[in-house]
N, C-alpha and C. Protein backbone atom coordinates (compact mmCIF):
# COMPACT_ATOMS: atom_id res chain seq x y z
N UNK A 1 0.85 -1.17 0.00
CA UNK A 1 0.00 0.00 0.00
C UNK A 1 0.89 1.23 0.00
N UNK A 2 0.10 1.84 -0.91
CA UNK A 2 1.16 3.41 -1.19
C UNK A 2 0.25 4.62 -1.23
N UNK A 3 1.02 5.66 -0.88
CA UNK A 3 -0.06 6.64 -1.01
C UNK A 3 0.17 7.54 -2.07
N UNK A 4 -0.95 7.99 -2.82
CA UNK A 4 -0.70 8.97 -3.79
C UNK A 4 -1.23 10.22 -4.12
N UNK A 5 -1.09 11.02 -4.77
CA UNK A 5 -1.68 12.43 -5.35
C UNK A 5 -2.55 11.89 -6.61
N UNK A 6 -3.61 13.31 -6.88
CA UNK A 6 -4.30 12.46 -7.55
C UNK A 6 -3.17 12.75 -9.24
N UNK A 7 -2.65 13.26 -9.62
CA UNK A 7 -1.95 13.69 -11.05
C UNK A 7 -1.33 11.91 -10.93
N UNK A 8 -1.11 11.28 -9.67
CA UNK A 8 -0.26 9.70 -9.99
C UNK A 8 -1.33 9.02 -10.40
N UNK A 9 -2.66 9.13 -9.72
CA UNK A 9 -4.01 8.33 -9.73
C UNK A 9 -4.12 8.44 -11.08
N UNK A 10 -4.32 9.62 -11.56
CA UNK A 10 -4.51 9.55 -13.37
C UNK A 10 -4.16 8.63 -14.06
N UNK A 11 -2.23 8.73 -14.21
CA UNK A 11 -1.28 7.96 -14.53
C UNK A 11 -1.93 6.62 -14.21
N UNK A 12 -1.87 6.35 -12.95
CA UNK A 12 -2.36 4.67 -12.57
C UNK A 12 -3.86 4.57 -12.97
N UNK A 13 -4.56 5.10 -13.27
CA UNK A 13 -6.01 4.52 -14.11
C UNK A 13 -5.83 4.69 -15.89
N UNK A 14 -4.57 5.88 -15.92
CA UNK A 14 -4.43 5.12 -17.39
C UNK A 14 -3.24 4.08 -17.84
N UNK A 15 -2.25 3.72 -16.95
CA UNK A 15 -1.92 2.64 -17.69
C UNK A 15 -2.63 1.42 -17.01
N UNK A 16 -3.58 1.19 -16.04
CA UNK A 16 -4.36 0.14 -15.50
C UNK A 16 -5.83 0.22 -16.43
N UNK A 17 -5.64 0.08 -17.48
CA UNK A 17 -7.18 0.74 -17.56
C UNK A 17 -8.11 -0.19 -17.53
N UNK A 18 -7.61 -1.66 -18.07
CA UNK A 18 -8.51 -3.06 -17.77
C UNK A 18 -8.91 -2.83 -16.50
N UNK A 19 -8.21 -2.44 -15.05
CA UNK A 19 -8.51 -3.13 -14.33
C UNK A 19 -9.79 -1.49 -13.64
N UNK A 20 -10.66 -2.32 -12.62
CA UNK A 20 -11.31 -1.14 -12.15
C UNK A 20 -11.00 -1.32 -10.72
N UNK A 21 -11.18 -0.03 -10.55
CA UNK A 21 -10.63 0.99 -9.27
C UNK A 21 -11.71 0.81 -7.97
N UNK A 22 -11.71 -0.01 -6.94
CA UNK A 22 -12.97 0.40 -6.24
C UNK A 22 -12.08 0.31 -4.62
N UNK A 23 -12.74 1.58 -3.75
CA UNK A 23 -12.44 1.72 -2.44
C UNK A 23 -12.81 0.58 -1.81
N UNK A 24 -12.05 0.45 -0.81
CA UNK A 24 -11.86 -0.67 0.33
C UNK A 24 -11.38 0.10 2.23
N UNK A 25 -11.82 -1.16 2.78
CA UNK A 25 -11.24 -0.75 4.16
C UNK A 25 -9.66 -1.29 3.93
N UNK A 26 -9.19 -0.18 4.66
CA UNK A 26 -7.36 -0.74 4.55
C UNK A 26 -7.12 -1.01 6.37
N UNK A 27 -6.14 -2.15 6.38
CA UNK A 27 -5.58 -2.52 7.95
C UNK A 27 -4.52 -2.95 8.09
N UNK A 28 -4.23 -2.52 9.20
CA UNK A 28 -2.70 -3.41 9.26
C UNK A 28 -3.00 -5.27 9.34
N UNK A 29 -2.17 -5.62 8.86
CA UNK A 29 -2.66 -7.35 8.64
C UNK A 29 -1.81 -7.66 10.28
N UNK A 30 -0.79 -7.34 10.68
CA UNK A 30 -0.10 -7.46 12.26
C UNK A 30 -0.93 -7.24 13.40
N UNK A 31 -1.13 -5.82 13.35
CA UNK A 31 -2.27 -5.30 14.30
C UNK A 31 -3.46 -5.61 13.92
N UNK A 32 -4.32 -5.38 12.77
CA UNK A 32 -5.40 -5.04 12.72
C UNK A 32 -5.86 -3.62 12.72
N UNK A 33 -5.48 -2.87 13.46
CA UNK A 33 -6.09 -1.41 13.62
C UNK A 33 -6.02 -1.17 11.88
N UNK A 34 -7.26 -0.47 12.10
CA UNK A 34 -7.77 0.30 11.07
C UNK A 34 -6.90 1.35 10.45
N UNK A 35 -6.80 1.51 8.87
CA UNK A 35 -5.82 2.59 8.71
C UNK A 35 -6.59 3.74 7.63
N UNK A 36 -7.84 3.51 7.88
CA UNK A 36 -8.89 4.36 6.76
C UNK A 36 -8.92 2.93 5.34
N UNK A 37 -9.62 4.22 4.39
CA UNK A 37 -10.03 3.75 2.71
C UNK A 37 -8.65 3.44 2.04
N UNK A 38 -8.55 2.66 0.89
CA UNK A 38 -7.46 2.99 -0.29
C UNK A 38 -8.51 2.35 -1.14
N UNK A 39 -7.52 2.10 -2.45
CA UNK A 39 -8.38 2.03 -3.90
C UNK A 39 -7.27 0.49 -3.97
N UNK A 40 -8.27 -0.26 -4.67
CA UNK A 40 -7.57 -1.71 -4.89
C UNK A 40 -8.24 -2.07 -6.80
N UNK A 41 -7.14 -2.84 -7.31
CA UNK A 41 -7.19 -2.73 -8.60
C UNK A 41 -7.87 -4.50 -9.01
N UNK A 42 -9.32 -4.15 -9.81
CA UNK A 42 -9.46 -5.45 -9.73
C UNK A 42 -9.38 -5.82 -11.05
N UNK A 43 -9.67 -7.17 -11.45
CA UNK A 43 -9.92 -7.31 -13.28
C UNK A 43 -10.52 -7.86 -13.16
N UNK A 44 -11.99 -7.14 -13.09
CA UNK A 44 -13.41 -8.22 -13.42
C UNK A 44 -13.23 -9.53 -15.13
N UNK A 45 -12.47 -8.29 -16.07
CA UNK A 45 -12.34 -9.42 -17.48
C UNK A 45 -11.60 -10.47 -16.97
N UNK A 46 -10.76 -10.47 -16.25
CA UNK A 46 -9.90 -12.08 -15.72
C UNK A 46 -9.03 -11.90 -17.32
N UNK A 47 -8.89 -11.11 -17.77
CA UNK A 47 -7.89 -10.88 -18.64
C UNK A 47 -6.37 -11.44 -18.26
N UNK A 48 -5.91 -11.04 -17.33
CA UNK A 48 -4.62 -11.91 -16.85
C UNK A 48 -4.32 -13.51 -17.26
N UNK A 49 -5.31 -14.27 -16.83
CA UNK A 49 -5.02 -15.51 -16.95
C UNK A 49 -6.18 -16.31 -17.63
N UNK A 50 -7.29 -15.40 -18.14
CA UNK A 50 -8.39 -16.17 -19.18
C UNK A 50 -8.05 -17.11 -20.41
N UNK A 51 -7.02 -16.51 -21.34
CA UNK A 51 -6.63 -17.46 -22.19
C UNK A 51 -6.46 -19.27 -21.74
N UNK A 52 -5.77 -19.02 -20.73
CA UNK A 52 -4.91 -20.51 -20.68
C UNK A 52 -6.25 -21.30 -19.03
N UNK A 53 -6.71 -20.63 -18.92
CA UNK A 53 -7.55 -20.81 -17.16
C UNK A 53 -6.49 -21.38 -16.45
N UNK A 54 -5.43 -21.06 -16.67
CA UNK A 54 -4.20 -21.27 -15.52
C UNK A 54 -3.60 -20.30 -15.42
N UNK A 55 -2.76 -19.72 -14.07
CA UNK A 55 -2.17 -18.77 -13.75
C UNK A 55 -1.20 -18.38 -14.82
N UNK A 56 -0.84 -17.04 -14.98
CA UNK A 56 0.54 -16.62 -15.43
C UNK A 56 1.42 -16.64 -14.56
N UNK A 57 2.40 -17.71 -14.76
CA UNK A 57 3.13 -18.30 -13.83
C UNK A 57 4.56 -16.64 -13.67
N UNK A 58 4.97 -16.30 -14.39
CA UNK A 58 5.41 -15.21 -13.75
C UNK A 58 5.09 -13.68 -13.04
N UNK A 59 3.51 -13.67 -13.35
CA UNK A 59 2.90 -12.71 -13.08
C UNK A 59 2.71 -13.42 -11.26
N UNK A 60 1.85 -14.62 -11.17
CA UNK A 60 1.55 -15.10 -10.30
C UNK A 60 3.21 -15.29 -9.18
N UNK A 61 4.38 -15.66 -9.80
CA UNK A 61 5.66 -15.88 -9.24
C UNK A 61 5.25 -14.57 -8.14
N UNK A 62 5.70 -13.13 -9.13
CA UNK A 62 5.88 -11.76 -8.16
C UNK A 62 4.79 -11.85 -7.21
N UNK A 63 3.65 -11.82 -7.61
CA UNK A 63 2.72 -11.67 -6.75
C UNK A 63 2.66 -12.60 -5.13
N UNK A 64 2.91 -13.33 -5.52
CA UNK A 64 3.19 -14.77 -3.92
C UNK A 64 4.45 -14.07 -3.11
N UNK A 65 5.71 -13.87 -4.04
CA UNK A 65 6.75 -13.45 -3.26
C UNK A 65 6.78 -11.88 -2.60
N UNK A 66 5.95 -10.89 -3.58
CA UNK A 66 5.41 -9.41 -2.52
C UNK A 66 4.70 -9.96 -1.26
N UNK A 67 3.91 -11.04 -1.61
CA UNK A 67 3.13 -11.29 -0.18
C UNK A 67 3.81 -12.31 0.56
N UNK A 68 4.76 -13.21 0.55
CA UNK A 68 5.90 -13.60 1.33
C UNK A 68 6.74 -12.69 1.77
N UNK A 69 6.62 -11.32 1.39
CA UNK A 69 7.84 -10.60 1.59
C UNK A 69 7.41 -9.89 2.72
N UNK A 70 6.03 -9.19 2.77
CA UNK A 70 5.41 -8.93 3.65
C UNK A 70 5.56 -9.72 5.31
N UNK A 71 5.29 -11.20 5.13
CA UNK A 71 5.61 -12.00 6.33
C UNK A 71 5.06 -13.73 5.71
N UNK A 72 5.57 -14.18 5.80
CA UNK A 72 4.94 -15.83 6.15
C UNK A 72 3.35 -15.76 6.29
N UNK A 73 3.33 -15.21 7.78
CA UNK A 73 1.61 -15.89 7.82
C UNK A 73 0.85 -14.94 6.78
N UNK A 74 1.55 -13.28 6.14
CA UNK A 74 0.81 -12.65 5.19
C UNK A 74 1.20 -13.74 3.88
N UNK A 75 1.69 -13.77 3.76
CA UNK A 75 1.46 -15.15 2.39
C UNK A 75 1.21 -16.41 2.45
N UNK A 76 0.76 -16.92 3.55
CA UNK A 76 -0.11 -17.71 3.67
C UNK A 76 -1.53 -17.38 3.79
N UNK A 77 -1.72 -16.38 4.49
CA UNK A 77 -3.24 -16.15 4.03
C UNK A 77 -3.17 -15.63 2.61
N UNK A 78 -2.60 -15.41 1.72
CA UNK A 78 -2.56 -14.82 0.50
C UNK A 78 -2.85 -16.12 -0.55
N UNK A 79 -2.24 -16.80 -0.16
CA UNK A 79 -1.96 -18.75 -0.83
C UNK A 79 -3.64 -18.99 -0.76
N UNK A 80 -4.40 -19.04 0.64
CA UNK A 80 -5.80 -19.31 0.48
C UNK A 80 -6.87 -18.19 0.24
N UNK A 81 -6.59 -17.12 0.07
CA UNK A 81 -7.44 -16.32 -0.15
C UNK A 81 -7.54 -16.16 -1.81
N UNK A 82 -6.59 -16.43 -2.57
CA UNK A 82 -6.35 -15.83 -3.91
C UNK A 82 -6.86 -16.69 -5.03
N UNK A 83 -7.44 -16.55 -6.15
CA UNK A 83 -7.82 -17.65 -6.81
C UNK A 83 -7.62 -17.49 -8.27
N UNK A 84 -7.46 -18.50 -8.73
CA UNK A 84 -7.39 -18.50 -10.62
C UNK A 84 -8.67 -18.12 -11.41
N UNK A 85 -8.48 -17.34 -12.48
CA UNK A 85 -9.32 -17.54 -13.33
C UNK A 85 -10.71 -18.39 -12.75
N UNK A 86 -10.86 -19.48 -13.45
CA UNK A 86 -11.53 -20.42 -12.87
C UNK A 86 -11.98 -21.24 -11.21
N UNK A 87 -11.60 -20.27 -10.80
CA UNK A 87 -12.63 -20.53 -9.25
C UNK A 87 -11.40 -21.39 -8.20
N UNK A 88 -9.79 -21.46 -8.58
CA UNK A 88 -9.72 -22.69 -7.62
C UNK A 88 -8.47 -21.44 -6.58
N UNK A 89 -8.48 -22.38 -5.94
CA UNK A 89 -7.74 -21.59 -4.63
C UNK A 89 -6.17 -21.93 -5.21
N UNK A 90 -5.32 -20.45 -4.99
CA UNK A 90 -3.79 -20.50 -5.01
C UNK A 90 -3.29 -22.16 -4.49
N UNK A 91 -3.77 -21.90 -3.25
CA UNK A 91 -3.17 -22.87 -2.47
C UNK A 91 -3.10 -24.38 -3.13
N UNK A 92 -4.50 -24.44 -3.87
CA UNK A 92 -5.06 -26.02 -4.46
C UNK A 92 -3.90 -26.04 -5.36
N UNK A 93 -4.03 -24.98 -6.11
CA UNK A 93 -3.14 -25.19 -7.24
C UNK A 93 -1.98 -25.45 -6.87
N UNK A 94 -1.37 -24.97 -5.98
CA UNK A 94 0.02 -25.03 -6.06
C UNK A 94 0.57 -26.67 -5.63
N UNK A 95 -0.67 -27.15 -4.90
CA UNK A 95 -0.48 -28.60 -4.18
C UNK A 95 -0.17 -29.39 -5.59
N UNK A 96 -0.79 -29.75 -6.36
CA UNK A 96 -0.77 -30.53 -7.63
C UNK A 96 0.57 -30.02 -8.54
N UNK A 97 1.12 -29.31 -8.59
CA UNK A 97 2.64 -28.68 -8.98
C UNK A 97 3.90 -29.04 -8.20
């Protein structure tokens, strides 16, 4: 999580433009305490990984290791919270690999 001005927000809704922009509660994942709103980037098209209904294995690589980097138990809840294209849990997937 980063904070920005809106002249960056521009920038980041135009080179994100697949993805849409919608506010969320933000928290510390350690504490918990509340840290206000941010904006989280989603892709309703599933454009990322629709072609193949399997992950983009290097897109998916960065993404596991930002949230390992964060902490262990934050990328472990990241492993079961996160899902493919097609409905299955990080975690499932990664078992069969």
């Amino acid at each position: 999580m980063f904070k920005i001005n809106k002249k960056e927000l521009i920038k980041i809704k135009k080179r994100e433009d697949e993805y849409s922009l919608e506010e969320v509660e933000v928290y510390d994942f350690k504490t918990e305490k509340r840290l206000g709103n941010g904006l989280v980037a989603i892709d309703y098209l599933v454009n990322l990984d629709n072609t193949r209904k399997k992950p983009n294995k290097h897109y998916l690589e960065l993404c596991r290791k930002s949230a390992y980097k964060i902490g262990k138990e934050f990328g472990k809840v990241w492993d079961e919270t996160t899902y493919t294209s097609n409905g299955k849990k990080i975690s499932d997937w990664l078992k069969r690999r």
